[in-house]
PDB file of N, CA and C in Angstrom:
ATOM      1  N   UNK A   1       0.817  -1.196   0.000  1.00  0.00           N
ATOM      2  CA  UNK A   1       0.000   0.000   0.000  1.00  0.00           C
ATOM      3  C   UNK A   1       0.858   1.256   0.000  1.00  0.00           C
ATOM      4  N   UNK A   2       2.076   1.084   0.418  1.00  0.00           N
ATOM      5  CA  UNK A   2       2.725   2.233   0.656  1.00  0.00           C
ATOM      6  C   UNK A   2       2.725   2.880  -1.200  1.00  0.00           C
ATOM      7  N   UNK A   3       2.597   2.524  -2.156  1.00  0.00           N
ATOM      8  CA  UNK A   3       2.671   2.878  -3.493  1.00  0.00           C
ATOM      9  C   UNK A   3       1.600   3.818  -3.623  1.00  0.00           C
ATOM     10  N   UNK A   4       0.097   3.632  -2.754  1.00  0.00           N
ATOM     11  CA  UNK A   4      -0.784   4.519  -3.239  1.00  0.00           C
ATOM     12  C   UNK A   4      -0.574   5.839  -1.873  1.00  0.00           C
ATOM     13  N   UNK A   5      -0.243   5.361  -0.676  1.00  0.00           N
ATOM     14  CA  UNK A   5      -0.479   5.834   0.617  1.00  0.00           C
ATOM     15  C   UNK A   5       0.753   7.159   0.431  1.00  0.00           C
ATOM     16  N   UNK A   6       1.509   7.248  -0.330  1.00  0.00           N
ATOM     17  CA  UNK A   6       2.631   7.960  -0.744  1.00  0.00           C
ATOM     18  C   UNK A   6       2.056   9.142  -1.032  1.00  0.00           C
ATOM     19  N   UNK A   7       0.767   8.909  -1.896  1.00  0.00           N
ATOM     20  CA  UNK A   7       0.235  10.002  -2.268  1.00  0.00           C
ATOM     21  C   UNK A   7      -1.014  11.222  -1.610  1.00  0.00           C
ATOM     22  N   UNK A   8      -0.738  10.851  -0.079  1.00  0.00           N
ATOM     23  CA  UNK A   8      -1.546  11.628   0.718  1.00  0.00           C
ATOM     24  C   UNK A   8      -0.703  11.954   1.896  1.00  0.00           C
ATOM     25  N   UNK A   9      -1.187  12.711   2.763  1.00  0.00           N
ATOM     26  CA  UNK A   9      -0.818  13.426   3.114  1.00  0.00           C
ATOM     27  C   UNK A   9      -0.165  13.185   4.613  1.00  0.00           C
ATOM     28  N   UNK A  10       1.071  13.043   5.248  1.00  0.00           N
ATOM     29  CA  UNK A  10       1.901  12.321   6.034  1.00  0.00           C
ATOM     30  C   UNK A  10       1.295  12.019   7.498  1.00  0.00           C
ATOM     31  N   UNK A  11       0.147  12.902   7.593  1.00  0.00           N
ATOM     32  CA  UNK A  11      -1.044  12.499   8.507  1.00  0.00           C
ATOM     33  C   UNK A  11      -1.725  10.777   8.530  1.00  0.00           C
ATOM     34  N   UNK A  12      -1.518  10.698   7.001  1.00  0.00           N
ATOM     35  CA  UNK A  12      -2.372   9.796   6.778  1.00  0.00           C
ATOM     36  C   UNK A  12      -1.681   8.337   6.232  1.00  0.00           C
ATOM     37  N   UNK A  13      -0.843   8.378   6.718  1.00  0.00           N
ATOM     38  CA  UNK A  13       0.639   7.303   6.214  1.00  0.00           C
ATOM     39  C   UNK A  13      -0.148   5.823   6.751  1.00  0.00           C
ATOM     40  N   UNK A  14      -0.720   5.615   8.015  1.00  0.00           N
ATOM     41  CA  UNK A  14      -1.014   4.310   8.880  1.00  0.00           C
ATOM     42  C   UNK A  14      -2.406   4.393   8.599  1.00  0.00           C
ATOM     43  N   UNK A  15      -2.982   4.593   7.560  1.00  0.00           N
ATOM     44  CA  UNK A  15      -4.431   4.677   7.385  1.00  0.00           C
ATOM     45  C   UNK A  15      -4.877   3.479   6.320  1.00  0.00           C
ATOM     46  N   UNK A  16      -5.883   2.976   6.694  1.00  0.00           N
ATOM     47  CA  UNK A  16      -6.281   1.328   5.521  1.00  0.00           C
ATOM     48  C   UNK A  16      -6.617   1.927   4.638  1.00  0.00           C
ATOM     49  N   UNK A  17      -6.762   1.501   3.457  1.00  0.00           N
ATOM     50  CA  UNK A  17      -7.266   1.802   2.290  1.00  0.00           C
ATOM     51  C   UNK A  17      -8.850   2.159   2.158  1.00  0.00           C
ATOM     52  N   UNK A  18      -9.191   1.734   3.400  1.00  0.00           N
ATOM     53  CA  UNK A  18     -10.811   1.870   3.333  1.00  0.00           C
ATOM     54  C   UNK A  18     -10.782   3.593   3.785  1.00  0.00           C
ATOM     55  N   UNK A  19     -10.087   3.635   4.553  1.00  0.00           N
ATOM     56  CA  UNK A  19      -9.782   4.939   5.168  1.00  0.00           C
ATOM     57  C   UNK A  19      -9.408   6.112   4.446  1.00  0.00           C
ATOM     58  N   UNK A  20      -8.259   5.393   3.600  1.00  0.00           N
ATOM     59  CA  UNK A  20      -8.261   6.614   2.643  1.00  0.00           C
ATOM     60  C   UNK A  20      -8.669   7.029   1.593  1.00  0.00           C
ATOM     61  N   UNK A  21     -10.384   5.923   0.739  1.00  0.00           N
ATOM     62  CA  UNK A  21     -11.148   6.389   0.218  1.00  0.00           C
ATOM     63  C   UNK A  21     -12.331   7.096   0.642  1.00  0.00           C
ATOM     64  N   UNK A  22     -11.963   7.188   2.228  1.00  0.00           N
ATOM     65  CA  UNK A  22     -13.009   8.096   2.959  1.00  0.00           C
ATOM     66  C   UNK A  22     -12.571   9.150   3.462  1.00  0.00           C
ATOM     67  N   UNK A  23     -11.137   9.652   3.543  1.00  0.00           N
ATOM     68  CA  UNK A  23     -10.701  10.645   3.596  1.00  0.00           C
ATOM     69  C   UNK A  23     -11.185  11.918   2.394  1.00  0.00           C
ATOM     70  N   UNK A  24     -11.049  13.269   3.111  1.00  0.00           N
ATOM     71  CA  UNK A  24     -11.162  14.495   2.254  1.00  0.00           C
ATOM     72  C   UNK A  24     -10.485  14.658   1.204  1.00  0.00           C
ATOM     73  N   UNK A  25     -10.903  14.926  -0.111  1.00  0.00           N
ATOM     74  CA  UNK A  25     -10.252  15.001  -0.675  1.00  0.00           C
ATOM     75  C   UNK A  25      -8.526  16.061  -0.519  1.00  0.00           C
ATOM     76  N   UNK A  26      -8.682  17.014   0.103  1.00  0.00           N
ATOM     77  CA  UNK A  26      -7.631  17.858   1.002  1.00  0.00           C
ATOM     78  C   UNK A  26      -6.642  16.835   1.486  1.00  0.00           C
ATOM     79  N   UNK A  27      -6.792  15.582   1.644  1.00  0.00           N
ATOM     80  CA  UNK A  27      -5.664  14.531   2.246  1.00  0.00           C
ATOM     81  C   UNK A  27      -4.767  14.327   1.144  1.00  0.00           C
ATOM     82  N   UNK A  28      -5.070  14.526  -0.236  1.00  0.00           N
ATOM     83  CA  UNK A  28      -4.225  14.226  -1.463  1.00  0.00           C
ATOM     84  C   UNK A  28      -3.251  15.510  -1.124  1.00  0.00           C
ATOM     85  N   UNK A  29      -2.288  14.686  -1.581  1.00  0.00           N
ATOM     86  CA  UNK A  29      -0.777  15.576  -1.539  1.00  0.00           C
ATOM     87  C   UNK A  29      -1.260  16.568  -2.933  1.00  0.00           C
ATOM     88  N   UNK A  30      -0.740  17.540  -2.874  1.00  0.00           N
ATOM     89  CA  UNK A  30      -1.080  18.860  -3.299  1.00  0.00           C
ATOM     90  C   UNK A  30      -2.587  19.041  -3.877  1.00  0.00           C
ATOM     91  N   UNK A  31      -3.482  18.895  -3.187  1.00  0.00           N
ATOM     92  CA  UNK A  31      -5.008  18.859  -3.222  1.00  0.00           C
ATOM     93  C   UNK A  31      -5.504  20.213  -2.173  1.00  0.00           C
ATOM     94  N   UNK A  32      -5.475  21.370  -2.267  1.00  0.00           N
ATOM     95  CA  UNK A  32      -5.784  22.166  -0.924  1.00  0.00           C
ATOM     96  C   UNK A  32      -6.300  22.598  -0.602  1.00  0.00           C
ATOM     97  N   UNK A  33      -7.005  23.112   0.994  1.00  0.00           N
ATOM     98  CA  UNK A  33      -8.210  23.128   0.874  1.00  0.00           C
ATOM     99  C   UNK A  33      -9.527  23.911   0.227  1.00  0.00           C
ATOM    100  N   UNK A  34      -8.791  25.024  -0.327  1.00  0.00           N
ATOM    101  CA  UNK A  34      -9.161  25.936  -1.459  1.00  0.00           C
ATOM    102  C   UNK A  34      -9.838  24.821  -3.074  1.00  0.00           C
ATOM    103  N   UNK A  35      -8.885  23.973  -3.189  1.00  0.00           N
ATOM    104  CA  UNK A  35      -9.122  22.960  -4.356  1.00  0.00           C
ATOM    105  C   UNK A  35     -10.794  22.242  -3.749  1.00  0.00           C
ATOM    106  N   UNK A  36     -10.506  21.712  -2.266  1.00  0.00           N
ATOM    107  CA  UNK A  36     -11.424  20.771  -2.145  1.00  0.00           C
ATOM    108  C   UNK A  36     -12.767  21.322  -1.819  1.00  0.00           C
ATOM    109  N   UNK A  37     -12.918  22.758  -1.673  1.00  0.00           N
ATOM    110  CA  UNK A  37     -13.831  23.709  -1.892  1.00  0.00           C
ATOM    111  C   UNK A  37     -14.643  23.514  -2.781  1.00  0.00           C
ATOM    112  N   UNK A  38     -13.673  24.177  -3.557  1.00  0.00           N
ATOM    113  CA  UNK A  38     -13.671  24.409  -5.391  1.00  0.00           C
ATOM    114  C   UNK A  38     -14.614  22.875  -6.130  1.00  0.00           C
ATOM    115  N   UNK A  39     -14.185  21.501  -5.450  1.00  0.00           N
ATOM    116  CA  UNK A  39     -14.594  20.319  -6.266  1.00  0.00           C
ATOM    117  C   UNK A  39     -15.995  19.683  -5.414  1.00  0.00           C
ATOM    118  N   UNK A  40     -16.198  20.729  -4.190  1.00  0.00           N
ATOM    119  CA  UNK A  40     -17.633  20.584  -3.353  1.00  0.00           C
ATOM    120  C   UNK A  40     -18.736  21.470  -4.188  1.00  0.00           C
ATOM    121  N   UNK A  41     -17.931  22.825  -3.834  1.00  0.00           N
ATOM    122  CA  UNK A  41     -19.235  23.273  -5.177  1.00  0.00           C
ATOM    123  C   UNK A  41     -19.923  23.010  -6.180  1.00  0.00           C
ATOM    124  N   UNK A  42     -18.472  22.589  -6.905  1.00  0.00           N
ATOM    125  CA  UNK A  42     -18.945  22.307  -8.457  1.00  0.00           C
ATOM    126  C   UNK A  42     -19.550  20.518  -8.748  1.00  0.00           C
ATOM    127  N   UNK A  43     -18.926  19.597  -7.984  1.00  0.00           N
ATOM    128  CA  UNK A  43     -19.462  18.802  -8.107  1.00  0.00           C
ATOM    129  C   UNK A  43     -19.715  17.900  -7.364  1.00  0.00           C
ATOM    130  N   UNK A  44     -19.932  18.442  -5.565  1.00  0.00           N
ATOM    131  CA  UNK A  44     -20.600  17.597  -4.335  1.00  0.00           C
ATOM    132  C   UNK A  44     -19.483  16.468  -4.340  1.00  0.00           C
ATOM    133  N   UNK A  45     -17.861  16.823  -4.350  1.00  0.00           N
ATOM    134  CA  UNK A  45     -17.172  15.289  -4.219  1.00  0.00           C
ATOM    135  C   UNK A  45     -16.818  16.336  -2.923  1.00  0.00           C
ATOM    136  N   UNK A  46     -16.862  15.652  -1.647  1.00  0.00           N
ATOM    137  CA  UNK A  46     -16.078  15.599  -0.666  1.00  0.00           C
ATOM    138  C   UNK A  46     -15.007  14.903  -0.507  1.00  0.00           C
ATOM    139  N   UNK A  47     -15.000  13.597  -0.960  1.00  0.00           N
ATOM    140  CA  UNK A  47     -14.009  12.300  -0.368  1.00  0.00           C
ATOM    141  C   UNK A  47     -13.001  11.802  -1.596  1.00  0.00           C
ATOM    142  N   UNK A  48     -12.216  11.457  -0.836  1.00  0.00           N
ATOM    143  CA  UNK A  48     -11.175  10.550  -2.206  1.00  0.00           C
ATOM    144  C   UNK A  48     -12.307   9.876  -2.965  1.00  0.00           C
ATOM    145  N   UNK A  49     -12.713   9.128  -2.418  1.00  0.00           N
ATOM    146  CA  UNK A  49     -13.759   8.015  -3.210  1.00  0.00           C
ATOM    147  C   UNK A  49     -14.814   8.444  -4.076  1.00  0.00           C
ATOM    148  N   UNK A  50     -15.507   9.358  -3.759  1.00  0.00           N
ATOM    149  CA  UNK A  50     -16.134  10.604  -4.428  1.00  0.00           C
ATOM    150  C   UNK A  50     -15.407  11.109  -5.316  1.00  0.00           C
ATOM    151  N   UNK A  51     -14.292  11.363  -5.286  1.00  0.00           N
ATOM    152  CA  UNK A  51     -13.067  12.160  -6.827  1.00  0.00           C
ATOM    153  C   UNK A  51     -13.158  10.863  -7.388  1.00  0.00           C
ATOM    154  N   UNK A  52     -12.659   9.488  -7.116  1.00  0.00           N
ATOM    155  CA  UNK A  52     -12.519   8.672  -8.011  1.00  0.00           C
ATOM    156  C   UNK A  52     -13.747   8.039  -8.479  1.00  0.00           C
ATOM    157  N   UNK A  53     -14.652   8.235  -8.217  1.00  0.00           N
ATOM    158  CA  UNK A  53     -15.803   7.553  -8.741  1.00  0.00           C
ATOM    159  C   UNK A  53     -17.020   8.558  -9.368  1.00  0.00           C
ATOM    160  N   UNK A  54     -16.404   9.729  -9.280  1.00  0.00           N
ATOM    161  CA  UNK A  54     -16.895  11.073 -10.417  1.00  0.00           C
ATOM    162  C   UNK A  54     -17.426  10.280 -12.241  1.00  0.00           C
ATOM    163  N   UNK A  55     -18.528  10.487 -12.379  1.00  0.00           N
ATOM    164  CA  UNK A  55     -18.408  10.214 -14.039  1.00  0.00           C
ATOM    165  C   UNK A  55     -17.564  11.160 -14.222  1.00  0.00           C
ATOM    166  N   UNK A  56     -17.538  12.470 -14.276  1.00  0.00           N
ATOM    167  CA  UNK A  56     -16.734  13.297 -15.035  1.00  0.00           C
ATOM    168  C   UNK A  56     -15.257  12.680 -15.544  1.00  0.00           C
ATOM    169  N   UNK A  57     -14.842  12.795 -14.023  1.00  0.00           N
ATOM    170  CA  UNK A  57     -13.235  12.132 -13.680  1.00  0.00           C
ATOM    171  C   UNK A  57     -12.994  10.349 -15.132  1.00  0.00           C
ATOM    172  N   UNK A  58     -14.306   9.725 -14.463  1.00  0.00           N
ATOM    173  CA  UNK A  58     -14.111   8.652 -15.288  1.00  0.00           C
ATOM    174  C   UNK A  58     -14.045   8.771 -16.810  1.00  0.00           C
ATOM    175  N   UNK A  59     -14.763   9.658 -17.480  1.00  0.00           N
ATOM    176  CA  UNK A  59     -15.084   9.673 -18.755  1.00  0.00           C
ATOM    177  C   UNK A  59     -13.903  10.289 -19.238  1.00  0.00           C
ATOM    178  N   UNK A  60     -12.949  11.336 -18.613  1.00  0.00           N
ATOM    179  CA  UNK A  60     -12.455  11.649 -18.900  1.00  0.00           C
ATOM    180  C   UNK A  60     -11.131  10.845 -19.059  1.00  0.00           C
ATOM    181  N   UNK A  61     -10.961  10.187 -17.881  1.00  0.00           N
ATOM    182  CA  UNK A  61      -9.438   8.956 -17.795  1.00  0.00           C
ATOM    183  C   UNK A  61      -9.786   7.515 -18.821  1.00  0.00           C
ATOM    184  N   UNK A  62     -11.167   7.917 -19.238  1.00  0.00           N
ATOM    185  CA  UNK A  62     -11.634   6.874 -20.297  1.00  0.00           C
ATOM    186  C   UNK A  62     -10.920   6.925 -21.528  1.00  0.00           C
ATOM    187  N   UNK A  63     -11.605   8.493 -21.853  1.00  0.00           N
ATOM    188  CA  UNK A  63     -10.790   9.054 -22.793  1.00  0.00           C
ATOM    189  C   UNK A  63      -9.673   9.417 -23.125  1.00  0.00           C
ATOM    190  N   UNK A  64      -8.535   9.796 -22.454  1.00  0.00           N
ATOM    191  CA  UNK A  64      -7.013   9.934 -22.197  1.00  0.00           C
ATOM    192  C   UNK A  64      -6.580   8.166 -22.203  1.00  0.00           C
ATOM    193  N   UNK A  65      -7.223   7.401 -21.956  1.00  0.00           N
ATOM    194  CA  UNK A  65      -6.754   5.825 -22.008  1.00  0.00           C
ATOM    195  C   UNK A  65      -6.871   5.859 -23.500  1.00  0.00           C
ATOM    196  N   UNK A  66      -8.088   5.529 -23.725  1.00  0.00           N
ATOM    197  CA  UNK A  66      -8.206   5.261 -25.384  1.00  0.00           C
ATOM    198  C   UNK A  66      -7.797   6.385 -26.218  1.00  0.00           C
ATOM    199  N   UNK A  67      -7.178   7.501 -25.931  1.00  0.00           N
ATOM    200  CA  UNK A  67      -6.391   8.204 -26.947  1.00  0.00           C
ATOM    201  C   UNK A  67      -4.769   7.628 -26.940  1.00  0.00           C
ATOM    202  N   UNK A  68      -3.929   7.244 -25.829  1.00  0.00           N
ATOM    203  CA  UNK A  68      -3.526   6.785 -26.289  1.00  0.00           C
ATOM    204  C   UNK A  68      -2.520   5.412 -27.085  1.00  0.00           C
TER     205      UNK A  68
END
């Protein structure tokens, strides 16, 4: 886990994976809390798990896959 856990925030180093798709999005290393504002307004994601399970997010990493 340490491969994904790298990428949040040193608070959150001993946290399960369940944990850190329930963490704020603000726990992502350079995510801040100005950003996690910004992605409540516009599209009600509070949580890691919420950013990754966005259609937006998806359609878009859909598309960047199959381009290339």
């Amino acid at each position: 886990m340490a491969g994904i856990a790298d990428k949040f925030d040193k608070a959150y180093a001993d946290k399960s994976i369940e944990e850190l798709a329930d963490a704020p999005v603000a726990a992502l290393k350079g995510v801040s809390d100005g950003d996690a504002e910004k992605l409540k307004a516009a599209f009600n994601i509070t949580t890691v798990r919420d950013l990754g399970t966005n259609k937006y997010f998806l359609w878009a990493q859909a598309a960047a896959t199959l381009a290339q």
